[in-house]
Protein backbone atom coordinates (compact mmCIF):
# COMPACT_ATOMS: atom_id res chain seq x y z
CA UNK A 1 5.55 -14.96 -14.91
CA UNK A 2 3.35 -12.49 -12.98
CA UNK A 3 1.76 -13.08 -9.71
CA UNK A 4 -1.25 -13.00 -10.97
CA UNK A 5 -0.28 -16.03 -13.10
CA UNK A 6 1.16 -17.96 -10.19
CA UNK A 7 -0.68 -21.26 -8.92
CA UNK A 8 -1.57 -22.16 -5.43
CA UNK A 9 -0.80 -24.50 -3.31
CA UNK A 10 -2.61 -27.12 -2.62
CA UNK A 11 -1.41 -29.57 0.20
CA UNK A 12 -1.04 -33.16 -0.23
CA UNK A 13 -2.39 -33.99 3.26
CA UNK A 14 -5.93 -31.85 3.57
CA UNK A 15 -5.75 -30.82 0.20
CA UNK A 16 -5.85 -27.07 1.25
CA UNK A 17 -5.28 -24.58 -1.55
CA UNK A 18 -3.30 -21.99 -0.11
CA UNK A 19 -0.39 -19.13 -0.79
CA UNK A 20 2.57 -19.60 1.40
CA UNK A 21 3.26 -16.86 3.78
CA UNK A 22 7.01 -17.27 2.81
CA UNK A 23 9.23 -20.03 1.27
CA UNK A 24 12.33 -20.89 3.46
CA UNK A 25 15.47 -21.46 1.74
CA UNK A 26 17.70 -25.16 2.09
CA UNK A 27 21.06 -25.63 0.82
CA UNK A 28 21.92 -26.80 -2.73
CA UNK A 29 22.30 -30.04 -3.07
CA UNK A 30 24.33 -32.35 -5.87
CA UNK A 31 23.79 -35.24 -7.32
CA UNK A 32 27.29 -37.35 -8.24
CA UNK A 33 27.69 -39.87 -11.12
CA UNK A 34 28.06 -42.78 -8.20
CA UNK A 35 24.74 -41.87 -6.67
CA UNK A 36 26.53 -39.54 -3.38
CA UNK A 37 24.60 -36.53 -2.28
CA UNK A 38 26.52 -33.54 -1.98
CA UNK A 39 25.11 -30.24 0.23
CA UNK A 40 26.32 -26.81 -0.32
CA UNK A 41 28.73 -25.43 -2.89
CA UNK A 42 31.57 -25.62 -0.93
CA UNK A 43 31.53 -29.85 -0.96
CA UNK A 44 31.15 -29.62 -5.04
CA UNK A 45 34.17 -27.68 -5.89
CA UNK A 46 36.22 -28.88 -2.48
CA UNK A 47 35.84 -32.79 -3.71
CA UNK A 48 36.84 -31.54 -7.25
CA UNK A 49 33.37 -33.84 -8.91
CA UNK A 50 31.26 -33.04 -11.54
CA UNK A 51 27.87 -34.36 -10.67
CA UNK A 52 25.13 -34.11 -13.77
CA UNK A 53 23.08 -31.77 -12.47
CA UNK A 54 22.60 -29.58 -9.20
CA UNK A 55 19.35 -28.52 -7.40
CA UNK A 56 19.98 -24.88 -6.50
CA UNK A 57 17.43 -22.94 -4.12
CA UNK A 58 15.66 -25.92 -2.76
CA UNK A 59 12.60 -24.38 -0.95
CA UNK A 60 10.06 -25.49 2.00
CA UNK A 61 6.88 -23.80 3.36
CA UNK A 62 3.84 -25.18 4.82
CA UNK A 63 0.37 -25.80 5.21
CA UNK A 64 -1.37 -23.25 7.65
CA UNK A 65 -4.47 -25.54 7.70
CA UNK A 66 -2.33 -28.72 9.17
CA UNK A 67 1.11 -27.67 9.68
CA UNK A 68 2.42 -29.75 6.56
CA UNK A 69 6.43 -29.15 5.96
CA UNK A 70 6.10 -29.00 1.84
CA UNK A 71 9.60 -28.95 0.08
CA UNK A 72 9.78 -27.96 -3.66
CA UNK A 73 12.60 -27.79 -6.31
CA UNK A 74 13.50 -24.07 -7.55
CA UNK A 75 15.65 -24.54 -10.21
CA UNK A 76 17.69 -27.63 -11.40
CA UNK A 77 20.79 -26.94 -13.36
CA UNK A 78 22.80 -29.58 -15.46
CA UNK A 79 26.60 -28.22 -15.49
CA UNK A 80 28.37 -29.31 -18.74
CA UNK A 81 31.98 -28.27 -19.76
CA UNK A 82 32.11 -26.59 -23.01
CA UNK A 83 35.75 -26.96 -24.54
CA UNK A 84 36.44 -24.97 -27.86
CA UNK A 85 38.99 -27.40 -29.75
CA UNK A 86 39.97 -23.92 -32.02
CA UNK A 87 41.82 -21.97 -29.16
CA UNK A 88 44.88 -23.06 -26.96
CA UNK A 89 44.90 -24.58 -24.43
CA UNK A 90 45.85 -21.41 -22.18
CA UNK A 91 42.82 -19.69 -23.80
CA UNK A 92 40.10 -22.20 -22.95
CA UNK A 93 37.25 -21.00 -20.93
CA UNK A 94 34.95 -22.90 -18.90
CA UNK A 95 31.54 -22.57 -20.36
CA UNK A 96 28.16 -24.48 -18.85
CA UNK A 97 25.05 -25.09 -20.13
CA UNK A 98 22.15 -24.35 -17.68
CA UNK A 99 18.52 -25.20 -17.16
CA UNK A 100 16.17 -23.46 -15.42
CA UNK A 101 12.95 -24.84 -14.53
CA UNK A 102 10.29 -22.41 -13.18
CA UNK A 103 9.03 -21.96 -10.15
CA UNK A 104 4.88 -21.40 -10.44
CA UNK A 105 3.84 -20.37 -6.61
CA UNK A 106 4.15 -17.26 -5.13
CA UNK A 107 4.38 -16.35 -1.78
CA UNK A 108 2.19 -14.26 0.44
CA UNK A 109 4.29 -11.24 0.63
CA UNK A 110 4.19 -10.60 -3.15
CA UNK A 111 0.25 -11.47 -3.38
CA UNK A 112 -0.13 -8.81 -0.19
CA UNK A 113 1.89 -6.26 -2.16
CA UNK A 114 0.27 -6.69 -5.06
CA UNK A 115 -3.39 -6.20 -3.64
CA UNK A 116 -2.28 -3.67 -1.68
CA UNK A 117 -0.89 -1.62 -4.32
CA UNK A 118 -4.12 -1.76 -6.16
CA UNK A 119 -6.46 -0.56 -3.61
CA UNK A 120 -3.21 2.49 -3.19
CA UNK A 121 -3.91 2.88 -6.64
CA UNK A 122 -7.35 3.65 -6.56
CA UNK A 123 -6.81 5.51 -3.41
CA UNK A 124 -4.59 8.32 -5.62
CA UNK A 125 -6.78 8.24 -8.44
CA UNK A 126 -9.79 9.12 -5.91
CA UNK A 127 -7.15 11.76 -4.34
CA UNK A 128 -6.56 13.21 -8.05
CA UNK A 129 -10.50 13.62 -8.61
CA UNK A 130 -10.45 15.50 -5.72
CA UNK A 131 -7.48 18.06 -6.38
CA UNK A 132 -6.58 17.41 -3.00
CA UNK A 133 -3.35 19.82 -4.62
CA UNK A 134 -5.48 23.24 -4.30
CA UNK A 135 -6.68 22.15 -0.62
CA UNK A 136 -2.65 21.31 -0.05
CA UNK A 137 -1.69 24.24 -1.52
CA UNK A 138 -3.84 26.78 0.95
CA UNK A 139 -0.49 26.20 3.66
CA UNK A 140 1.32 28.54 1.73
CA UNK A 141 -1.01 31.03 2.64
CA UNK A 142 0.44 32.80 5.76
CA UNK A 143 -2.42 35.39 6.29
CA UNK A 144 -5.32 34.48 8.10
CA UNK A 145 -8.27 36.31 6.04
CA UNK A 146 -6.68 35.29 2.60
CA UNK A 147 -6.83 31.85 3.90
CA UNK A 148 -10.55 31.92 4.72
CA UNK A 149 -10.95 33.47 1.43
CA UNK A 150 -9.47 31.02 -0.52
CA UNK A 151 -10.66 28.20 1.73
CA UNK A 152 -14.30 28.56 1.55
CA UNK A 153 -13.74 29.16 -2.30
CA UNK A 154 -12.44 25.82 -2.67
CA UNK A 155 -15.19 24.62 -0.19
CA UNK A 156 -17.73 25.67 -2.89
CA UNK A 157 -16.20 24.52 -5.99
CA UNK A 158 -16.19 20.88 -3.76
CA UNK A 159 -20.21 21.76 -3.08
CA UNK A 160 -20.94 22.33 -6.24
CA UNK A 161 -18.84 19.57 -8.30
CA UNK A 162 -20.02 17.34 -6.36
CA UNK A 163 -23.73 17.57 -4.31
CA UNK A 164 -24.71 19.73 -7.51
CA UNK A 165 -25.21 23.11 -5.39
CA UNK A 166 -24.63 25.53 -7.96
CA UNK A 167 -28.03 26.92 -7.99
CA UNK A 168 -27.68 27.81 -4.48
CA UNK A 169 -26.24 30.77 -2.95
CA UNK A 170 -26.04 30.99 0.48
CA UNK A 171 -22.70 28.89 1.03
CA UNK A 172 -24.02 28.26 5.18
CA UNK A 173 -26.78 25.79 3.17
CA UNK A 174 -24.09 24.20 1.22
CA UNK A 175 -21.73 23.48 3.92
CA UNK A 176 -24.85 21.87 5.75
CA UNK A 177 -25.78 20.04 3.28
CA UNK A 178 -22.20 18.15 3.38
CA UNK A 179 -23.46 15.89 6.01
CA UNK A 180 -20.11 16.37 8.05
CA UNK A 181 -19.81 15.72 11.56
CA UNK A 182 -21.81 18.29 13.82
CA UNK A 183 -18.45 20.23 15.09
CA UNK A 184 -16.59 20.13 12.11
CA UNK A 185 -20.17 21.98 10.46
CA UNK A 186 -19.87 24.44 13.24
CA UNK A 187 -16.72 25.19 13.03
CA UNK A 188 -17.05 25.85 9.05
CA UNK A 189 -20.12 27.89 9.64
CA UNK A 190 -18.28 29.68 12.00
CA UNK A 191 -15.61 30.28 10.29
CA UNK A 192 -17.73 31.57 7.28
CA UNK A 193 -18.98 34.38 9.61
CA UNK A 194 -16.01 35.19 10.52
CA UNK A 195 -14.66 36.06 6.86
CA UNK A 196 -18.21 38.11 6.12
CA UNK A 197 -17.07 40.17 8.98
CA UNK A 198 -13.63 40.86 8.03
CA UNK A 199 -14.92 41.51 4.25
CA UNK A 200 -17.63 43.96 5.53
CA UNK A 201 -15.41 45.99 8.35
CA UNK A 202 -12.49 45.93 10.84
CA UNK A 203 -12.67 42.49 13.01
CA UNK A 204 -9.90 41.02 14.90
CA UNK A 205 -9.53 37.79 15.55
CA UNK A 206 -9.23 36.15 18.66
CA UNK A 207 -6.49 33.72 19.81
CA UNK A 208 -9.55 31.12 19.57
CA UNK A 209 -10.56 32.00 16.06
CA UNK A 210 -6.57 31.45 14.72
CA UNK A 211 -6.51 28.22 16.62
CA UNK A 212 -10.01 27.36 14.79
CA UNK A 213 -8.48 27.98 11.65
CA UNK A 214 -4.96 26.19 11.87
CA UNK A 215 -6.72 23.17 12.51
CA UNK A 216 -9.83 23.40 10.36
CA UNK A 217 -8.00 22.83 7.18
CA UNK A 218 -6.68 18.87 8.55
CA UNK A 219 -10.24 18.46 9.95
CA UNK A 220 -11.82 18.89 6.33
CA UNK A 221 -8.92 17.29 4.39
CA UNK A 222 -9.44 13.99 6.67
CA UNK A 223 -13.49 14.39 6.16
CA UNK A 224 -12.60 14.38 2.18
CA UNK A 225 -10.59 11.28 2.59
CA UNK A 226 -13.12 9.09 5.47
CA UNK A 227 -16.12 10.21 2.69
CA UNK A 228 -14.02 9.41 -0.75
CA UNK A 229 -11.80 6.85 0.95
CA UNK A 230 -13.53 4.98 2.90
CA UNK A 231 -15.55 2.80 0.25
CA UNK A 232 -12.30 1.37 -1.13
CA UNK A 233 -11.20 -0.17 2.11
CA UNK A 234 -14.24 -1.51 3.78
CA UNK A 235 -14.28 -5.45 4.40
CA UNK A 236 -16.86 -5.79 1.79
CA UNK A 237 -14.69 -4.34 -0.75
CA UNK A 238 -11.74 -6.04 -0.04
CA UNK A 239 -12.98 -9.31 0.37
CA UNK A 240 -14.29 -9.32 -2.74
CA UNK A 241 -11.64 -11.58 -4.39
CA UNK A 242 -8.90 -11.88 -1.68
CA UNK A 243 -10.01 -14.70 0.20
CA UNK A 244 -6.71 -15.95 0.52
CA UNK A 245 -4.97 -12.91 2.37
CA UNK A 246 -5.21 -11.56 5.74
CA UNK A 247 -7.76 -8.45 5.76
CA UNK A 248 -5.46 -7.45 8.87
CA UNK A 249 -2.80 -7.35 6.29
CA UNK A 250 -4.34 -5.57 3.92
CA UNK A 251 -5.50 -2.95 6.33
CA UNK A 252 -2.34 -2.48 7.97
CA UNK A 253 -0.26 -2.00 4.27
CA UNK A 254 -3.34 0.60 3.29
CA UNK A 255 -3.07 2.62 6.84
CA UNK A 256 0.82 2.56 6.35
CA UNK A 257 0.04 3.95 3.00
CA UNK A 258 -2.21 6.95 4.16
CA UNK A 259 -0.49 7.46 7.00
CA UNK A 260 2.91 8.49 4.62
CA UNK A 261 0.39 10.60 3.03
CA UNK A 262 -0.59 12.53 5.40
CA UNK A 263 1.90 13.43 7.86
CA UNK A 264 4.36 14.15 4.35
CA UNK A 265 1.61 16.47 3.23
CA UNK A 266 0.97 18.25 7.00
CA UNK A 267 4.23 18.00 8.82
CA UNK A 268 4.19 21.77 9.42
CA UNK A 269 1.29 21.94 11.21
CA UNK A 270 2.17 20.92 14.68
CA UNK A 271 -1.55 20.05 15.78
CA UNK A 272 -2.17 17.75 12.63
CA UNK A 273 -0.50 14.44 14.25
CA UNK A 274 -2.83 14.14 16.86
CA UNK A 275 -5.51 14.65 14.17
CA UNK A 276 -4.26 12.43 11.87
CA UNK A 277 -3.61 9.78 14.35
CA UNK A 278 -7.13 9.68 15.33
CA UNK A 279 -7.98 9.86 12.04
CA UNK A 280 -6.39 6.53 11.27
CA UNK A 281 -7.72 4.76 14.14
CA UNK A 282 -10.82 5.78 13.57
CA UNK A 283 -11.22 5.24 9.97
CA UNK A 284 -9.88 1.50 10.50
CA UNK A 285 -11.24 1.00 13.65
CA UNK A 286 -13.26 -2.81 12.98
CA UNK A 287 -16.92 -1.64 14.81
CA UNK A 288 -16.48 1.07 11.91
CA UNK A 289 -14.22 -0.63 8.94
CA UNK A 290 -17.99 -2.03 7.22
């Protein structure tokens, strides 16, 4: 039985319908032909009985509307000896016949996880339309103008795939027609002069200019992912459906999520924590998360 196939709860005081946040685990307890009750394993085989049938896993949880304690049955098995009358006595082996009746809630955790790992899901497939791999990839590049190179050529492919600039040729237009923040666009534009002037004569570049372009690559990765990523995890999305879960939850699971991502993908830049970091605030900050 999936999760998605699981009921919920619905208390027997306010009649709340609700999934547990977790189910709390009692002793088993045994049932004995003369009506005693017997806790734990250790009284069942220490008092030598065979009671008809044991309740293993007894659970509670409770209502979070009015604090109900709710206490369900996991699994009841009936214990019967099977004796083969063919074999000797030295060869018999105790065999039991068991029972299991299922258990149809499911807890929070699972229905978090579950959710969560959808909206991850859409998050990589949104990451795979991008190629984020030939943006990744430009880290290998060591010098400075063959980064810029292959940087803004990438930076046009993403113009033209996806605002449909193909009929235009001056790449400053493009990048302004991005709609990125005002200092990442100057930095790109920037940046873009720079690489005419290496291609058309000697430049050197300052220790400013380097600087500018060991960071600009995180800056436009993290605009790719707040303008691609963004829709999937605003509260309008995600409460479409989830009514029941936490959108703290959900938020926290998604940021822990990106957050992997990134610093796996840009651990060898040193100045890409502190970018990422406010990335990640920023992107779930709640005056910005609609």
């Amino acid at each position: 039985m999936t999760v998605s196939e699981k009921q919920m709860v619905k208390c027997p005081v306010c009649e709340n319908k609700f999934i547990p946040r977790t189910f709390y685990p009692e002793d088993a307890i045994f049932s004995t032909p003369d009506g005693k009750k017997l806790s734990g394993f250790n009284g069942y085989i220490n008092n030598g009985v065979k009671p008809p049938e044991a309740i293993i896993s007894a659970w509670k949880t409770y209502c979070p509307n009015c604090n109900y304690v709710l206490s369900f049955v996991k699994e009841i098995v009936r214990k019967e000896k099977i004796q083969d009358n063919l074999v000797s006595s030295k060869d018999i082996q105790n065999k039991y016949n068991s029972y299991y009746f299922g258990f149809p809630f499911g807890d929070y955790t699972h229905y978090l996880k579950k959710i969560s790992r959808k909206v991850e899901d859409e998050i990589e497939s949104t990451m795979k339309e991008l190629n984020m791999e030939v943006w990744e990839n430009l880290y290998n590049i060591n010098d400075n103008f063959k980064f810029l190179v292959r940087f803004f050529a990438n930076l046009e492919n993403y113009c033209d795939s996806t605002l449909d600039t193909k009929n235009i040729k001056n790449l400053p237009t493009k990048i302004k027609k991005l709609k990125i923040s005002k200092e990442v666009e100057e930095d790109l534009l920037q940046l873009n002069n720079i690489k005419d002037a290496i291609v058309h004569g000697d430049y050197e570049l300052t220790s400013e200019e380097e600087e500018q372009i060991s960071t600009i690559l995180v800056r436009f990765i993290l605009y790719l992912i707040n303008k691609h990523i963004k829709p999937l995890v605003n509260n309008d999305k995600l409460e479409n459906g989830y009514e029941f879960i936490d959108l703290k939850d959900v938020k926290a699971e998604i940021k822990s999520f990106l957050s992997s991502y990134l610093y796996t993908k840009f651990n060898n830049e040193p100045k890409a924590r502190g970018q990422i970091r406010n990335f990640l605030e920023e992107i779930f900050d709640k005056s910005k998360f609609n």
